[in-house]
C-alpha atoms as a PDB file:
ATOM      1  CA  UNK A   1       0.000   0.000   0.000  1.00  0.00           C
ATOM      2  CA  UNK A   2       1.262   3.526  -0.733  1.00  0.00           C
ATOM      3  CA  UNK A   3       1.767   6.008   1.868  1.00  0.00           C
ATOM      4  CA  UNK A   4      -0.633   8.304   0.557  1.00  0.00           C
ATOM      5  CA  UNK A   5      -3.557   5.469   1.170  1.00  0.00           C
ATOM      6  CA  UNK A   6      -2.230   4.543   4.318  1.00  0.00           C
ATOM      7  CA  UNK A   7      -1.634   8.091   5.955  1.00  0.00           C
ATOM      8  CA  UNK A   8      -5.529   8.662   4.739  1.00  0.00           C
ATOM      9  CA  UNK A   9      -6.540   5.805   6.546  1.00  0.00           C
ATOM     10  CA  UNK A  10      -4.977   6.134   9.289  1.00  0.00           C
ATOM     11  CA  UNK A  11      -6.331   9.817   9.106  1.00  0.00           C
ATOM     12  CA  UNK A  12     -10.027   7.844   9.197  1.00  0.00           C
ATOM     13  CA  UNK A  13      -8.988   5.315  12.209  1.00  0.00           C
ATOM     14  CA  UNK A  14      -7.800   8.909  14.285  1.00  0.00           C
ATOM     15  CA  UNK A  15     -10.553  10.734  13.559  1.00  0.00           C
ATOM     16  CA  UNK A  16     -12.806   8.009  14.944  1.00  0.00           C
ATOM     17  CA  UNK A  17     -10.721   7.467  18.049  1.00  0.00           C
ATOM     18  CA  UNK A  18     -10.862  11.270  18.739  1.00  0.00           C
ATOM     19  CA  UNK A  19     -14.065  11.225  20.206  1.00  0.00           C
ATOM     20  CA  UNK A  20     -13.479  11.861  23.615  1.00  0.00           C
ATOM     21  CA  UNK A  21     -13.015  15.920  23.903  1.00  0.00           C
ATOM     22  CA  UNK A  22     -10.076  16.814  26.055  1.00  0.00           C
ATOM     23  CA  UNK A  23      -8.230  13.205  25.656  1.00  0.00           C
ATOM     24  CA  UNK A  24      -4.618  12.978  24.011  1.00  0.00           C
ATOM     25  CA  UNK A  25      -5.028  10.155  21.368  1.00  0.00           C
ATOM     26  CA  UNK A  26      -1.408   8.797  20.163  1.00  0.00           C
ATOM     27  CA  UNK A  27      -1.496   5.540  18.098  1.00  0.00           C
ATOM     28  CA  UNK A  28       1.666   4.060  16.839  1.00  0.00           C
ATOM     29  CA  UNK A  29       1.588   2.086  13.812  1.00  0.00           C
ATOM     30  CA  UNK A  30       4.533  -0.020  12.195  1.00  0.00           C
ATOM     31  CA  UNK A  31       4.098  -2.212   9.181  1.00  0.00           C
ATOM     32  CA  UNK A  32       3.923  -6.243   9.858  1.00  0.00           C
ATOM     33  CA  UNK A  33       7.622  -7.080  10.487  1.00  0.00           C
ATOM     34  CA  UNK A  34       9.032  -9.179   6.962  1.00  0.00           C
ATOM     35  CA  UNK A  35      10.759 -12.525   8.326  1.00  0.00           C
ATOM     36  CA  UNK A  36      13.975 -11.253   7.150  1.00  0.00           C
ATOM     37  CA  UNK A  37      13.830  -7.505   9.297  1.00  0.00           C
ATOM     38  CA  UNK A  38      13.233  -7.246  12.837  1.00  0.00           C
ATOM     39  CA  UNK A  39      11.092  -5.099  14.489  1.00  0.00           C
ATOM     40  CA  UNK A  40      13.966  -2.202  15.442  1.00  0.00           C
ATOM     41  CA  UNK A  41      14.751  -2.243  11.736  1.00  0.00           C
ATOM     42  CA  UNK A  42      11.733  -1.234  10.521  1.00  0.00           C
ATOM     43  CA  UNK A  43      11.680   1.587  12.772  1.00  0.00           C
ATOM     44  CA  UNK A  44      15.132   2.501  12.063  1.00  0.00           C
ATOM     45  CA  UNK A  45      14.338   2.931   8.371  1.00  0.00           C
ATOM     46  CA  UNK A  46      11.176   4.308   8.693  1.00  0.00           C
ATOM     47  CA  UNK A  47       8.207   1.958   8.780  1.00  0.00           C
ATOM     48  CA  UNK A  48       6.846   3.323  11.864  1.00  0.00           C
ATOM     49  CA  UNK A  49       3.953   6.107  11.434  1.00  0.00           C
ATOM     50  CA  UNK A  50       2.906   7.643  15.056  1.00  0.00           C
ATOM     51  CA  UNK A  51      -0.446   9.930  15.430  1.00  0.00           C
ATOM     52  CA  UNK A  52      -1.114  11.918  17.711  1.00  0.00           C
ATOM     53  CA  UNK A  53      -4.667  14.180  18.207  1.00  0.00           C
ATOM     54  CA  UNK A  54      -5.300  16.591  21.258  1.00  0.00           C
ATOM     55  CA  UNK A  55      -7.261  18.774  21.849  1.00  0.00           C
ATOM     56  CA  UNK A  56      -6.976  22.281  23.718  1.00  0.00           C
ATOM     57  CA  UNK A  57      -9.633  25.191  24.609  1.00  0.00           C
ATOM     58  CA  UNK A  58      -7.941  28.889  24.586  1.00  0.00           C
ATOM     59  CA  UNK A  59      -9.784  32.167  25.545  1.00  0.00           C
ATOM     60  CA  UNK A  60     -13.520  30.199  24.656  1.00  0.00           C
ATOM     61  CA  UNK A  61     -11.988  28.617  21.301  1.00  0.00           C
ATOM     62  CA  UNK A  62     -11.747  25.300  20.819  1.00  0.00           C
ATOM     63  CA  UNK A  63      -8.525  24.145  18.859  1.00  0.00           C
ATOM     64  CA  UNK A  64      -8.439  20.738  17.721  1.00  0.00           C
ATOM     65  CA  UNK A  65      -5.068  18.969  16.691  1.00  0.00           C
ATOM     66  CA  UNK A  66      -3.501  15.866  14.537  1.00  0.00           C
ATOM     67  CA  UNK A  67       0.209  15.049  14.132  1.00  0.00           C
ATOM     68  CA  UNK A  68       0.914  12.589  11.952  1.00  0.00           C
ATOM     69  CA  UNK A  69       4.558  11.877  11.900  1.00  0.00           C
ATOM     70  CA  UNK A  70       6.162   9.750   8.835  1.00  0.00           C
ATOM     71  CA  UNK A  71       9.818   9.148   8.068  1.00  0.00           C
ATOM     72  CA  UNK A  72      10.895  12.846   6.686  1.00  0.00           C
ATOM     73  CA  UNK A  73       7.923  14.539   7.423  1.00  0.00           C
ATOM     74  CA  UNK A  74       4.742  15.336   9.790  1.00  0.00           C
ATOM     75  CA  UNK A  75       1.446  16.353   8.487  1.00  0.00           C
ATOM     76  CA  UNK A  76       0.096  19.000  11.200  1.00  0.00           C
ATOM     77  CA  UNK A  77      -3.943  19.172  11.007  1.00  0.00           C
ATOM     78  CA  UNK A  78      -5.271  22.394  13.140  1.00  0.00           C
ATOM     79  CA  UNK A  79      -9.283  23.188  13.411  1.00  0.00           C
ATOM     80  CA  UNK A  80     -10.848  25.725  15.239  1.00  0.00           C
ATOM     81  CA  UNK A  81     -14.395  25.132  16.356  1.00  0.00           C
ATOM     82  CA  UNK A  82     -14.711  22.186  14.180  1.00  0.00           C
ATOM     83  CA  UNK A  83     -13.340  19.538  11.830  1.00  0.00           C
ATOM     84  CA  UNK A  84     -13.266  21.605   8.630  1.00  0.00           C
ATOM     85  CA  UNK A  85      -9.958  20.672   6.914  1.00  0.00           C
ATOM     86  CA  UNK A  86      -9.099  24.066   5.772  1.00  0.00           C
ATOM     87  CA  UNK A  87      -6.349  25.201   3.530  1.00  0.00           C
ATOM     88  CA  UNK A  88      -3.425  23.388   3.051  1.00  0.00           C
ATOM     89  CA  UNK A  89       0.184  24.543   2.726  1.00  0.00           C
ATOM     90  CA  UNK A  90       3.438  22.689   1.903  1.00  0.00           C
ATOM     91  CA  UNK A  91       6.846  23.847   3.395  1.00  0.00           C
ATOM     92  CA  UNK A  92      10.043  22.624   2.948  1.00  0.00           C
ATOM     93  CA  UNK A  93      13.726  23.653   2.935  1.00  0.00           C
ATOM     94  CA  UNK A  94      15.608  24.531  -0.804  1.00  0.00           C
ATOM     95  CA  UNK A  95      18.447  24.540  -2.113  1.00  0.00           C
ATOM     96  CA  UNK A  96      21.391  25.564  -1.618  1.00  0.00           C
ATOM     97  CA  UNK A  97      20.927  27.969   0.940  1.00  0.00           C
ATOM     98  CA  UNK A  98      18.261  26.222   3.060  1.00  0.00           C
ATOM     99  CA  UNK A  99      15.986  28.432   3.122  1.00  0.00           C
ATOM    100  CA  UNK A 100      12.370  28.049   3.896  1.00  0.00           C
ATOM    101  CA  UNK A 101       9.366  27.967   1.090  1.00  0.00           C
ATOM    102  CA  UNK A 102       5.813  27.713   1.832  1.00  0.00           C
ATOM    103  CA  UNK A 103       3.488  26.463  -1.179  1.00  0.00           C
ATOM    104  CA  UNK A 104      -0.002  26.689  -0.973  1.00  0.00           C
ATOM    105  CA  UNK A 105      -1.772  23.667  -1.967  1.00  0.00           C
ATOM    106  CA  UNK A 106      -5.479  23.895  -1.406  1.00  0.00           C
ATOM    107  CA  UNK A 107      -7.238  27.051  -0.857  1.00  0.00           C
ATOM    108  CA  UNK A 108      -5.396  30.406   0.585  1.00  0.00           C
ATOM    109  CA  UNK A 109      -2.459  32.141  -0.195  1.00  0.00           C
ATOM    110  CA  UNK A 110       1.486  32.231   0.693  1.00  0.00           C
ATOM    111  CA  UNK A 111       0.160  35.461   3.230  1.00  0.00           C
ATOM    112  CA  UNK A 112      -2.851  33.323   4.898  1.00  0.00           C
ATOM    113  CA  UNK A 113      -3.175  32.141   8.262  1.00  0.00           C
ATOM    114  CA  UNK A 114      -1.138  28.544   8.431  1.00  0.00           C
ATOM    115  CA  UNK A 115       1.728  29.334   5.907  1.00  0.00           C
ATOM    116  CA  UNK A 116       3.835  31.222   8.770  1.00  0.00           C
ATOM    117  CA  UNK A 117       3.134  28.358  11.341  1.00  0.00           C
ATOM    118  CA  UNK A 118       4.241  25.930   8.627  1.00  0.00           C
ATOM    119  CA  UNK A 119       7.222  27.943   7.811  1.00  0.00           C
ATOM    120  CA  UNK A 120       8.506  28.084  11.442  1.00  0.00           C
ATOM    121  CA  UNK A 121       7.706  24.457  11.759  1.00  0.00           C
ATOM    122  CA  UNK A 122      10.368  23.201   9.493  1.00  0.00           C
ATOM    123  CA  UNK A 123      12.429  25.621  10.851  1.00  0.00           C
ATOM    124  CA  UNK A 124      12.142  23.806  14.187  1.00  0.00           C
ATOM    125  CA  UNK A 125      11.431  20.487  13.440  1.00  0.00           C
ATOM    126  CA  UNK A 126      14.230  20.568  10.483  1.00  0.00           C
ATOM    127  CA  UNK A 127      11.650  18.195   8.696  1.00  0.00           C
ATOM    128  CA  UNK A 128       9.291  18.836   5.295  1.00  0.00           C
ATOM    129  CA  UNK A 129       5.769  19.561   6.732  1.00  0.00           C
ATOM    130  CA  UNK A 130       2.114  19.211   5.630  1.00  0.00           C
ATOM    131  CA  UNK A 131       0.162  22.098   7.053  1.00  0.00           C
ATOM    132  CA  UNK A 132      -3.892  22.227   6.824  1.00  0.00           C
ATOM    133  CA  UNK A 133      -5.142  25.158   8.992  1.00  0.00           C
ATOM    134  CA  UNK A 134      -8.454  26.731   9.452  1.00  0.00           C
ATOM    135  CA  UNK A 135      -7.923  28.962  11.722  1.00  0.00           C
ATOM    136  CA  UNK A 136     -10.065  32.306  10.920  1.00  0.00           C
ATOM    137  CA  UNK A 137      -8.249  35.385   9.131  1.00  0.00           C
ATOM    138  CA  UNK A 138      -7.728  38.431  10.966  1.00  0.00           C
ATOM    139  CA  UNK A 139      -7.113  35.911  14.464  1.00  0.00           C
ATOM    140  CA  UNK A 140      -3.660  36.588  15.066  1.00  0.00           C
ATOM    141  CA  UNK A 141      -3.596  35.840  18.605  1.00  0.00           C
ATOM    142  CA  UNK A 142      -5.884  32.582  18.303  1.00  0.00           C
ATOM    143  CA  UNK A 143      -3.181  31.861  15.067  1.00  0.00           C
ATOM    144  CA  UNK A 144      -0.361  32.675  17.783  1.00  0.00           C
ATOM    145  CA  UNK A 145      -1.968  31.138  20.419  1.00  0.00           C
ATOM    146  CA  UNK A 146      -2.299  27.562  18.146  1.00  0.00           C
ATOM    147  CA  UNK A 147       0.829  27.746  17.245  1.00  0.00           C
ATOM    148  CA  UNK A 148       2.148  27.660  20.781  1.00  0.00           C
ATOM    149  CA  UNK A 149      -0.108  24.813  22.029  1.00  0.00           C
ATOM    150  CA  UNK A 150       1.225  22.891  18.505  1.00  0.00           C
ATOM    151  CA  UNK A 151       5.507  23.851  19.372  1.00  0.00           C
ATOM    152  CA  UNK A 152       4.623  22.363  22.804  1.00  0.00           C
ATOM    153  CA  UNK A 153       3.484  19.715  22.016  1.00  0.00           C
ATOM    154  CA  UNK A 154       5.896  18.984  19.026  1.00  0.00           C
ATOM    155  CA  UNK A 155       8.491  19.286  21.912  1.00  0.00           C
ATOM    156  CA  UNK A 156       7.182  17.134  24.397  1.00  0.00           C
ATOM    157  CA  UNK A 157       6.437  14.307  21.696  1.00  0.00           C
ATOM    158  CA  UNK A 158      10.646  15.219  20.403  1.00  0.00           C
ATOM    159  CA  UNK A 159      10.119  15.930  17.078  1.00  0.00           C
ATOM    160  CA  UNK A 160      12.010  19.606  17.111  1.00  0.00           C
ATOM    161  CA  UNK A 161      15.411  19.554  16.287  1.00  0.00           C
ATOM    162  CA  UNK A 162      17.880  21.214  18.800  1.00  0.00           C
ATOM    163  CA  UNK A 163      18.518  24.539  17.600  1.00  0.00           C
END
């Protein structure tokens, strides 16, 4: 199965599980083990896919949250209020300079709300990253606010890169 198919089912399996309100929801997935590998070297090259859904309420607001991380990158899923999927951005480092560039993929524009969160996220996770935000326009401190809860928790799960 390709990733793409898997990552979207898993997407279905987290959404499900994320019932409860309030409840962190991580599930850790790796693919059956081949007789010849063992189970650490699957992980080691990648097999494993962890998700991870929270949820947090700031100033009357609720912000829901997925993190789906994959070998090289993490797919960050933020809602506000409710499980719209909202626009999504792709950000990545280029070459040769590593710098940062932000494409937007569906919906929105380089200058929306979720392209600067995506931005700083692979500057601080040093990874590619998926971004799908709806997070209203013209809510910079709910935007700034998400984006806290989201490097928190991106820390405490260690997916930022020491910098």
């Amino acid at each position: 199965m390709c990733k793409v198919g898997l990552v979207f089912k898993l997407f279905c399996f987290t959404v499900m599980a994320f019932g409860e309100q309030g409840k962190d929801v991580t599930v850790s997935l790796v693919k059956p083990v081949d007789e010849g590998r063992s189970l650490a070297q699957h992980q080691a090259i990648g097999d494993e896919v962890e998700i991870t859904c929270f949820t947090e309420d700031v100033n009357d607001v609720t912000l829901h949250f997925q993190i789906i991380r994959l070998r090289k990158q993490i797919y960050v899923w933020i809602g506000c209020n409710s499980a719209k999927f909202g626009n999504l951005y792709a950000a990545s480092t280029t070459r040769p300079n590593n710098m940062v560039s932000v494409a937007s993929v569906l919906g929105g524009a380089a200058d929306n709300t979720g392209s600067s969160i995506a931005h700083r996220l692979v500057l601080k996770t040093g990874l590619n990253i998926v971004l799908a935000c709806n997070i209203p326009k013209n809510s910079p401190m709910l935007e700034a606010d998400a984006e806290k809860k989201l490097f928190q928790k991106l820390r405490a799960l260690g997916y930022t890169s020491s910098q």
